[in-house]
PDB file of N, CA and C in Angstrom:
ATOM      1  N   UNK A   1      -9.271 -30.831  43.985  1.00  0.00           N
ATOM      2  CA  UNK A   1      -7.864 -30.577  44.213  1.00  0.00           C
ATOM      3  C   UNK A   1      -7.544 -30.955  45.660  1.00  0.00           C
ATOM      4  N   UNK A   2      -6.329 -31.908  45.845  1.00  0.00           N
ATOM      5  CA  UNK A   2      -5.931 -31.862  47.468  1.00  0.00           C
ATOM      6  C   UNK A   2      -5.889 -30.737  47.902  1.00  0.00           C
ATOM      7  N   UNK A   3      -5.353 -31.038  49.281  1.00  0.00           N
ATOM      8  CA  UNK A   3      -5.188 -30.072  50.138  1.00  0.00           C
ATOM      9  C   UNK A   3      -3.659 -29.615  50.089  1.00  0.00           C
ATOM     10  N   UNK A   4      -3.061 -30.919  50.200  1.00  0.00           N
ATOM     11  CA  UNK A   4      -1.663 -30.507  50.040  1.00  0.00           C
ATOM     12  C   UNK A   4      -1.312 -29.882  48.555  1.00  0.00           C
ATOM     13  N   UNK A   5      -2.269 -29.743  47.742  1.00  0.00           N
ATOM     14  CA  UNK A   5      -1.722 -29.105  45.683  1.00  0.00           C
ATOM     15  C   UNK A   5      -2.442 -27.703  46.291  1.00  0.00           C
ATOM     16  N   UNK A   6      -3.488 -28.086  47.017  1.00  0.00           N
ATOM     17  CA  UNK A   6      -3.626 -26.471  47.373  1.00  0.00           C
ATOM     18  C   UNK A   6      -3.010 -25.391  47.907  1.00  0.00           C
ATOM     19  N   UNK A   7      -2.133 -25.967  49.125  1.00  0.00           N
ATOM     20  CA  UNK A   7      -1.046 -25.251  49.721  1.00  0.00           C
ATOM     21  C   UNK A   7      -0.332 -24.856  49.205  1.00  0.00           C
ATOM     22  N   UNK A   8       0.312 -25.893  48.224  1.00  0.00           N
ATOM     23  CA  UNK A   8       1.464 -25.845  47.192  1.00  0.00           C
ATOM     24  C   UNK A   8       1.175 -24.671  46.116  1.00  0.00           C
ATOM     25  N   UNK A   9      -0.225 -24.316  45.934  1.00  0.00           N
ATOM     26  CA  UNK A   9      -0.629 -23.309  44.526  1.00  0.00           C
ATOM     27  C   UNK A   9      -0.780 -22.418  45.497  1.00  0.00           C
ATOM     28  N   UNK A  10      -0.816 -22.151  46.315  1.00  0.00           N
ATOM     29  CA  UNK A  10      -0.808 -20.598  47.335  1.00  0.00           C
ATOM     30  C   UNK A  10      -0.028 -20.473  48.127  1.00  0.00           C
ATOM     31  N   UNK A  11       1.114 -21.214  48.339  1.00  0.00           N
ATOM     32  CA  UNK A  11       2.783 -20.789  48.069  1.00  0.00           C
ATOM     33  C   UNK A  11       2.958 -20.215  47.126  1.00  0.00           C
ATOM     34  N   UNK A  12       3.178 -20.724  45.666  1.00  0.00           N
ATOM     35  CA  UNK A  12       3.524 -20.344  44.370  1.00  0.00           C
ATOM     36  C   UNK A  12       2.518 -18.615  44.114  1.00  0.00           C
ATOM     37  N   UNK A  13       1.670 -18.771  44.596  1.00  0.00           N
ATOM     38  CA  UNK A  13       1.145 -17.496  44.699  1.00  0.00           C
ATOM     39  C   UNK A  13       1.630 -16.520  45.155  1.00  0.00           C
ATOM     40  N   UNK A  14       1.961 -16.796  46.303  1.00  0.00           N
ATOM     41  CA  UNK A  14       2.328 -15.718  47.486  1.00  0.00           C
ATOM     42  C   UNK A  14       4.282 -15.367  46.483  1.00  0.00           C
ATOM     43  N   UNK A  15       4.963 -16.409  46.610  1.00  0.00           N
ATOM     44  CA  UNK A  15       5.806 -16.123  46.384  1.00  0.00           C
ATOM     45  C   UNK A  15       6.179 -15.750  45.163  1.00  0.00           C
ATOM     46  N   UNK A  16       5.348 -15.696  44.108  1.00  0.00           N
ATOM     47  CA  UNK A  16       5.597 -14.818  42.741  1.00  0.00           C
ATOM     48  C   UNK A  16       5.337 -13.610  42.665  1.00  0.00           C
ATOM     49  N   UNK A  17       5.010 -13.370  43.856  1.00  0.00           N
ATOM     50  CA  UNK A  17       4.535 -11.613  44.540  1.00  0.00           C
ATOM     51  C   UNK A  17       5.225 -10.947  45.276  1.00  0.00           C
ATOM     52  N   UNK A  18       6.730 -11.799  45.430  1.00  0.00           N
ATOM     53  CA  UNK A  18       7.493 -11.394  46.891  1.00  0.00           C
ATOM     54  C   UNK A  18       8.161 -10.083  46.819  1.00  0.00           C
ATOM     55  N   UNK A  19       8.229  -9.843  45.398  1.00  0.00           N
ATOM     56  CA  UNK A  19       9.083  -8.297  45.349  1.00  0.00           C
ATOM     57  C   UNK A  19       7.923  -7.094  46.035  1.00  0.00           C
ATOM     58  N   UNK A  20       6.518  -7.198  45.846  1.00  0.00           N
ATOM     59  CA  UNK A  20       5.550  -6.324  45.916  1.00  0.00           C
ATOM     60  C   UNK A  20       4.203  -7.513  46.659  1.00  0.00           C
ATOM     61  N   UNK A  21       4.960  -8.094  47.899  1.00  0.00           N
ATOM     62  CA  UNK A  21       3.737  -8.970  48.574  1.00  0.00           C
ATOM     63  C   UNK A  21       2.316  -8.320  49.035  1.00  0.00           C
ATOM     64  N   UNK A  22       1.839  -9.251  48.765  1.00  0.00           N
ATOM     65  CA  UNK A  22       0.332  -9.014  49.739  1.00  0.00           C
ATOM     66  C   UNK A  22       0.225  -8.431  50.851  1.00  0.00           C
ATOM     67  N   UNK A  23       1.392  -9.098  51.136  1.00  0.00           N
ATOM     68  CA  UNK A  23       1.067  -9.009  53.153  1.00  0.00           C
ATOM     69  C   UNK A  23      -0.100  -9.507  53.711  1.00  0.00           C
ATOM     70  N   UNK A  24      -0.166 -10.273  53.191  1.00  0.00           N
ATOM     71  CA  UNK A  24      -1.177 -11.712  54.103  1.00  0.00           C
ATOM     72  C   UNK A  24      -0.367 -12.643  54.421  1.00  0.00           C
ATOM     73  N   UNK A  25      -1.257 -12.799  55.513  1.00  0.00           N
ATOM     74  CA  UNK A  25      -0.740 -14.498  56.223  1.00  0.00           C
ATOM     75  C   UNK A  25      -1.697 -14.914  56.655  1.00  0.00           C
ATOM     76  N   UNK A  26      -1.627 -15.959  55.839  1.00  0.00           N
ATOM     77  CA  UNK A  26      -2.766 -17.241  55.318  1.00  0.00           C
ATOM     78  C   UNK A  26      -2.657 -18.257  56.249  1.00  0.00           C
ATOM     79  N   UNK A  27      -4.004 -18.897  56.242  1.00  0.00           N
ATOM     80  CA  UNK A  27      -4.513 -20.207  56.976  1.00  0.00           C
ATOM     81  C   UNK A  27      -4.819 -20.922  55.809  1.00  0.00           C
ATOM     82  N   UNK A  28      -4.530 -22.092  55.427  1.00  0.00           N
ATOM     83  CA  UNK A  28      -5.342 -22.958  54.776  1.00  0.00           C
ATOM     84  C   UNK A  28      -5.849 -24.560  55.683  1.00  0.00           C
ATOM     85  N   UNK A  29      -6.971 -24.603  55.448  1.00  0.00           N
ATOM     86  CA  UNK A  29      -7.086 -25.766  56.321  1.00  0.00           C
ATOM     87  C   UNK A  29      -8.175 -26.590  55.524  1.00  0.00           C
ATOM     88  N   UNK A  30      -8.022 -28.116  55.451  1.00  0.00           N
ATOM     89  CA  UNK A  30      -9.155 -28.763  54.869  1.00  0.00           C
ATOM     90  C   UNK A  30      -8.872 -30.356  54.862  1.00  0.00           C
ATOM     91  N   UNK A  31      -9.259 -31.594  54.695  1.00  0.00           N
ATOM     92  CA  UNK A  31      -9.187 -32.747  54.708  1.00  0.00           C
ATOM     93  C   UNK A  31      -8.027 -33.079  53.619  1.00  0.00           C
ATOM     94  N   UNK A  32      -7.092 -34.195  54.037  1.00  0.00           N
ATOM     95  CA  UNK A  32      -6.247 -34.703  53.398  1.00  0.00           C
ATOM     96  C   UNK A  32      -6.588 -35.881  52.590  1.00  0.00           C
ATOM     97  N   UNK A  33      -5.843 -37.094  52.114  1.00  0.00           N
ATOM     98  CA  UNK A  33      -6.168 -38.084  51.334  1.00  0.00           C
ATOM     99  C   UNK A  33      -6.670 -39.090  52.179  1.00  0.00           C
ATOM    100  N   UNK A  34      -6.235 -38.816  53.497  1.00  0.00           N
ATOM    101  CA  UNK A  34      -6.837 -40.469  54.524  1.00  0.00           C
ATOM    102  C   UNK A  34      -8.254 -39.722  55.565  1.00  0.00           C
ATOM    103  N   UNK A  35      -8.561 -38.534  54.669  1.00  0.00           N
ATOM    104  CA  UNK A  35      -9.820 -37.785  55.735  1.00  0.00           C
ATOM    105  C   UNK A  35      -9.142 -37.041  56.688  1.00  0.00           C
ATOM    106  N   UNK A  36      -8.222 -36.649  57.228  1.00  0.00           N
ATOM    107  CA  UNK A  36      -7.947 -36.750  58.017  1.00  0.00           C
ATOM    108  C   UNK A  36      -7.668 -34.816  58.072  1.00  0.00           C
ATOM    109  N   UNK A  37      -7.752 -33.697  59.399  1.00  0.00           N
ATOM    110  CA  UNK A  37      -7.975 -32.679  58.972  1.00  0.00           C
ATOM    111  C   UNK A  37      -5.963 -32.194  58.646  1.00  0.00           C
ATOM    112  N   UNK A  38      -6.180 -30.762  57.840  1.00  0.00           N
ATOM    113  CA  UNK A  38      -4.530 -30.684  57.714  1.00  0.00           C
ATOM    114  C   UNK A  38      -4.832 -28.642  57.428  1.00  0.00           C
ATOM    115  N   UNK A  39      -3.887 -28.353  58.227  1.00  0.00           N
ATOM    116  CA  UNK A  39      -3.861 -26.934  58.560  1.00  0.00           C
ATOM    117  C   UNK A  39      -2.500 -26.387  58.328  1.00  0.00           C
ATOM    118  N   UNK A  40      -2.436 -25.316  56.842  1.00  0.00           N
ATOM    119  CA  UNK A  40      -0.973 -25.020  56.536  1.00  0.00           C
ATOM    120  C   UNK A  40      -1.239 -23.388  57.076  1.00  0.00           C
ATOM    121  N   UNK A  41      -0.009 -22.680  57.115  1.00  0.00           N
ATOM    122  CA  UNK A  41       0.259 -21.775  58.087  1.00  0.00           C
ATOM    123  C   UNK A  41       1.758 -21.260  56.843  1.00  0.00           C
ATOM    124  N   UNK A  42       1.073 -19.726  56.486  1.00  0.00           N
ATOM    125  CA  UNK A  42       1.595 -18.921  55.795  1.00  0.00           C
ATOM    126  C   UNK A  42       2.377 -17.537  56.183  1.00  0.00           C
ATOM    127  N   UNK A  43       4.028 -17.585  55.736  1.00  0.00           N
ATOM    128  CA  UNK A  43       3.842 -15.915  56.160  1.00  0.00           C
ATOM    129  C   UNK A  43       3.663 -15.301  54.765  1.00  0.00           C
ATOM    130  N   UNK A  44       4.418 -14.181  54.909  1.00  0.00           N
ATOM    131  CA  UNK A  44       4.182 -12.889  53.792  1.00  0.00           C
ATOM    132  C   UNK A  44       4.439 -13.505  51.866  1.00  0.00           C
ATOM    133  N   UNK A  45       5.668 -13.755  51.945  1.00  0.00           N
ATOM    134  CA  UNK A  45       6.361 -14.484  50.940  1.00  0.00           C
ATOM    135  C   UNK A  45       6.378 -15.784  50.101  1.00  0.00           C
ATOM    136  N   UNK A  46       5.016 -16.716  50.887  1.00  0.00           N
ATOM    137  CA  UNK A  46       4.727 -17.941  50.550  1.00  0.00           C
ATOM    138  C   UNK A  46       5.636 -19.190  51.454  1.00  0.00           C
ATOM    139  N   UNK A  47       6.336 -18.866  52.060  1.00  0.00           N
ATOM    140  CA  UNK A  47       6.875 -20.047  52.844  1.00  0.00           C
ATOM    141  C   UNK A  47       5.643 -20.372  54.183  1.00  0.00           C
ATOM    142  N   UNK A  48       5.829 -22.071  53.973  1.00  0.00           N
ATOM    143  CA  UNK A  48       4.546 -22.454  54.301  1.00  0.00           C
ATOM    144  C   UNK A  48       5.145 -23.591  55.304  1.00  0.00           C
ATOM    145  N   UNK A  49       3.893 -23.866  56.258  1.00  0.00           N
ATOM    146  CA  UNK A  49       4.648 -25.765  56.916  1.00  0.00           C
ATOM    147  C   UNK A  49       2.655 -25.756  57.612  1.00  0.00           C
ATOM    148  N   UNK A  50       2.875 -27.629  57.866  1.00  0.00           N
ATOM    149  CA  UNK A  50       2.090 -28.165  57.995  1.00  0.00           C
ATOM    150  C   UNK A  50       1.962 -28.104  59.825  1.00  0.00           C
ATOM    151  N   UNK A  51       1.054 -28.063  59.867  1.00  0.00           N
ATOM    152  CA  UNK A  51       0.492 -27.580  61.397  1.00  0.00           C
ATOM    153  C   UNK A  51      -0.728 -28.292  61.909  1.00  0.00           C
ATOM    154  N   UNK A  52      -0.761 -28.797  63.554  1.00  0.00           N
ATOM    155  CA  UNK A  52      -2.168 -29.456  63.888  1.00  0.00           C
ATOM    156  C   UNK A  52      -3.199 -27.889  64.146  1.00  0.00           C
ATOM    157  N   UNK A  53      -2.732 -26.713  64.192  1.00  0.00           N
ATOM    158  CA  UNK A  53      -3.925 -25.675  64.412  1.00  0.00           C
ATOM    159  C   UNK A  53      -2.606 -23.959  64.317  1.00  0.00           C
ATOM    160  N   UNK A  54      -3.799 -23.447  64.316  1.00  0.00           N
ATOM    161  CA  UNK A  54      -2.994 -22.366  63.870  1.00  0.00           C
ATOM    162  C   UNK A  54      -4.104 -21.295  64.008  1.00  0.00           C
ATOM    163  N   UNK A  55      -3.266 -19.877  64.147  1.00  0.00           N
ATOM    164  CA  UNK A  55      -4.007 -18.497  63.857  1.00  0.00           C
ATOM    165  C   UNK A  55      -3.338 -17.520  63.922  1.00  0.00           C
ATOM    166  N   UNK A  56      -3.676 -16.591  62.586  1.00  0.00           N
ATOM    167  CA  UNK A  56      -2.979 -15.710  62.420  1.00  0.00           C
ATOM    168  C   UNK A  56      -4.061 -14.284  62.535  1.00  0.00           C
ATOM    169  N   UNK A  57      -3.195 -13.027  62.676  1.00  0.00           N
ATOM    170  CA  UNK A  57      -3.970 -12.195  62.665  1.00  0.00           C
ATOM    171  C   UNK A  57      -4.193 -11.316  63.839  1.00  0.00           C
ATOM    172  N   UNK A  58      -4.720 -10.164  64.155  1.00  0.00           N
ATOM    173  CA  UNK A  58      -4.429  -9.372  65.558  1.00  0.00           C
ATOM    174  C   UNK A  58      -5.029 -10.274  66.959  1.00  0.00           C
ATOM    175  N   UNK A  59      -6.340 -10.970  66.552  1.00  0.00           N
ATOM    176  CA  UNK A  59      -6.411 -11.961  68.016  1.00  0.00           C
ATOM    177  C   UNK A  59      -5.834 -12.890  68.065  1.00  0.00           C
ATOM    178  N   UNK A  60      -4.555 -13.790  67.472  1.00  0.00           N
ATOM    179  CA  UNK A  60      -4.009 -14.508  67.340  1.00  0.00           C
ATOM    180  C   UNK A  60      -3.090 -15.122  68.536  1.00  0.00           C
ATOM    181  N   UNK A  61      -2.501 -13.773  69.358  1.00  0.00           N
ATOM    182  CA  UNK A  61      -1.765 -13.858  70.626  1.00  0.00           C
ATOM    183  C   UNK A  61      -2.677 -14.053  71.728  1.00  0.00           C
ATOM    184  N   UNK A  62      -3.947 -13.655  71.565  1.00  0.00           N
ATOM    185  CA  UNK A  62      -5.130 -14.068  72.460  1.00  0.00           C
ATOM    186  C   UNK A  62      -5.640 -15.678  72.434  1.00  0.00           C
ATOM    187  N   UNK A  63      -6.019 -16.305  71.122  1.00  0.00           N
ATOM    188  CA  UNK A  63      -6.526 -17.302  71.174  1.00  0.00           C
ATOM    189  C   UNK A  63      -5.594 -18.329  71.139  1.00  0.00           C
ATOM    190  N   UNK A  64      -4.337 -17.769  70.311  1.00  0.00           N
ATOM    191  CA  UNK A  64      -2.951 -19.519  70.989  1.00  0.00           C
ATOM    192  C   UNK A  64      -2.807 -19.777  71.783  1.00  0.00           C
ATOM    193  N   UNK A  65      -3.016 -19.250  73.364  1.00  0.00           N
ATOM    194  CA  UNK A  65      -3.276 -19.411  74.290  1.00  0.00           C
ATOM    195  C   UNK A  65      -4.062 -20.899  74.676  1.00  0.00           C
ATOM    196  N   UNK A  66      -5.251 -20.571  74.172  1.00  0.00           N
ATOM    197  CA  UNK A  66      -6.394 -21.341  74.509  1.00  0.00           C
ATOM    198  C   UNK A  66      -6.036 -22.616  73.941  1.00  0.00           C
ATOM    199  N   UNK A  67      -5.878 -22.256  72.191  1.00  0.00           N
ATOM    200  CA  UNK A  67      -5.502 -23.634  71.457  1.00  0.00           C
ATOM    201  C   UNK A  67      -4.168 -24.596  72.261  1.00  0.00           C
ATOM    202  N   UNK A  68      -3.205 -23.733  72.422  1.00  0.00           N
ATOM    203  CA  UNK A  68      -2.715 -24.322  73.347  1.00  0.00           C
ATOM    204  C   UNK A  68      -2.601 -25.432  74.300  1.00  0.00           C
ATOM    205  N   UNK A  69      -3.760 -24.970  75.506  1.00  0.00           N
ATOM    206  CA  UNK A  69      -4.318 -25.173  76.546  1.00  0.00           C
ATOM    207  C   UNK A  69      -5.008 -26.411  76.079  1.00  0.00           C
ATOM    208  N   UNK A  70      -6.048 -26.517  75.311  1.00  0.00           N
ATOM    209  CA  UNK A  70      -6.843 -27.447  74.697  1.00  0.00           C
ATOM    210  C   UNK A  70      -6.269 -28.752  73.716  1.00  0.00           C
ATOM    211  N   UNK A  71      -5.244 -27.999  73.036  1.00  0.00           N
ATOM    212  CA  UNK A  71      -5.277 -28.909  71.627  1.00  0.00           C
ATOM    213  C   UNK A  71      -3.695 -29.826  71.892  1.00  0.00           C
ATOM    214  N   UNK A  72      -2.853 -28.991  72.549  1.00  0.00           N
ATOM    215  CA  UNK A  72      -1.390 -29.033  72.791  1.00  0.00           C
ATOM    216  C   UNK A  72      -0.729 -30.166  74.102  1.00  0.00           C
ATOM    217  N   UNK A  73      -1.570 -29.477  74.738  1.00  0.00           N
ATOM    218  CA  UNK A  73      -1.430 -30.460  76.600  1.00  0.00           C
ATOM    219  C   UNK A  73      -2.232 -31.586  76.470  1.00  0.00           C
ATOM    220  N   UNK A  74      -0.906 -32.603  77.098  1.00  0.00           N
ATOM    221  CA  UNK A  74      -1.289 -34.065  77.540  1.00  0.00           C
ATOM    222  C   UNK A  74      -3.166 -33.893  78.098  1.00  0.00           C
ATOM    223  N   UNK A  75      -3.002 -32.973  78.869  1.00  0.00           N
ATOM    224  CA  UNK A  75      -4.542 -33.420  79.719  1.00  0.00           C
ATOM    225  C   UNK A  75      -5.487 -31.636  79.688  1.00  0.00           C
ATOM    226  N   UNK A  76      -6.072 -31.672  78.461  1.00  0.00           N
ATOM    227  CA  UNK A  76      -6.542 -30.365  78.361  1.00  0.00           C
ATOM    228  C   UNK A  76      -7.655 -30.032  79.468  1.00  0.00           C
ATOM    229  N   UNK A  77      -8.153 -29.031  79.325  1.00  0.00           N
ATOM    230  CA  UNK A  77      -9.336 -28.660  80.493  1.00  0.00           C
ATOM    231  C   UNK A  77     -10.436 -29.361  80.276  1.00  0.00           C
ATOM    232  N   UNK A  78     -11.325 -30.100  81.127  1.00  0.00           N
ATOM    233  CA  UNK A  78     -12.301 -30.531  80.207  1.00  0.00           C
ATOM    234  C   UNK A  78     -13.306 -30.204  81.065  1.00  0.00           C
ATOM    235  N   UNK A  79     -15.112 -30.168  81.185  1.00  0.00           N
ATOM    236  CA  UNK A  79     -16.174 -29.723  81.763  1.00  0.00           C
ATOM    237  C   UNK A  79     -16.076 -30.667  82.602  1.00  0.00           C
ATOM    238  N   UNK A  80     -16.946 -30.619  83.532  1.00  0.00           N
ATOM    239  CA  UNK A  80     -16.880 -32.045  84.598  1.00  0.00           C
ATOM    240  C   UNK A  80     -18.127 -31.974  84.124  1.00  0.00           C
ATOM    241  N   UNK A  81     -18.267 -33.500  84.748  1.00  0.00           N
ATOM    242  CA  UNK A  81     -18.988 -34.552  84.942  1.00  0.00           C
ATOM    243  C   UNK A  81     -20.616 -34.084  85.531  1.00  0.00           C
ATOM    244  N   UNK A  82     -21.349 -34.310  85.352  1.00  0.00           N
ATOM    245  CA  UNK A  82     -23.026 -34.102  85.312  1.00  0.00           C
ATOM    246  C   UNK A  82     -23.637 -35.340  86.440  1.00  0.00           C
TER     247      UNK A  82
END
């Protein structure tokens, strides 16, 4: 199964539950049709969108930070040179 029919079947999940939700909020993440990686980003109700990184959950305000820092900025931190 893609990645993107996967998202799409755990939307349809989430949101056939919306009167009496889960209350999860989901990560799905896994390779697309050109290899390439693809990270969907869930709230309560099944509404979903496509994302380069993501995290949900109580350390979440801790580590977007970092992803941020790393994944987001023109010129992330990098180790020096040896």
């Amino acid at each position: 199964m893609s990645c993107p029919a996967m998202a799409q079947l755990l939307s349809n999940t989430l949101y056939y539950k919306r009167f009496f939700p889960y209350y999860a909020f989901n990560v799905l993440g896994g390779l697309d049709s050109e290899g390439k990686g693809c990270v969907f980003t869930y709230d309560a109700v099944g509404s979903y969108e496509r994302t380069g990184y993501s995290a949900q959950g109580t350390g979440s305000i801790l580590i977007m930070s970092v992803l941020n820092n790393q994944l987001k900025s023109p010129r992330p931190l990098l180790l020096p040179a040896r």
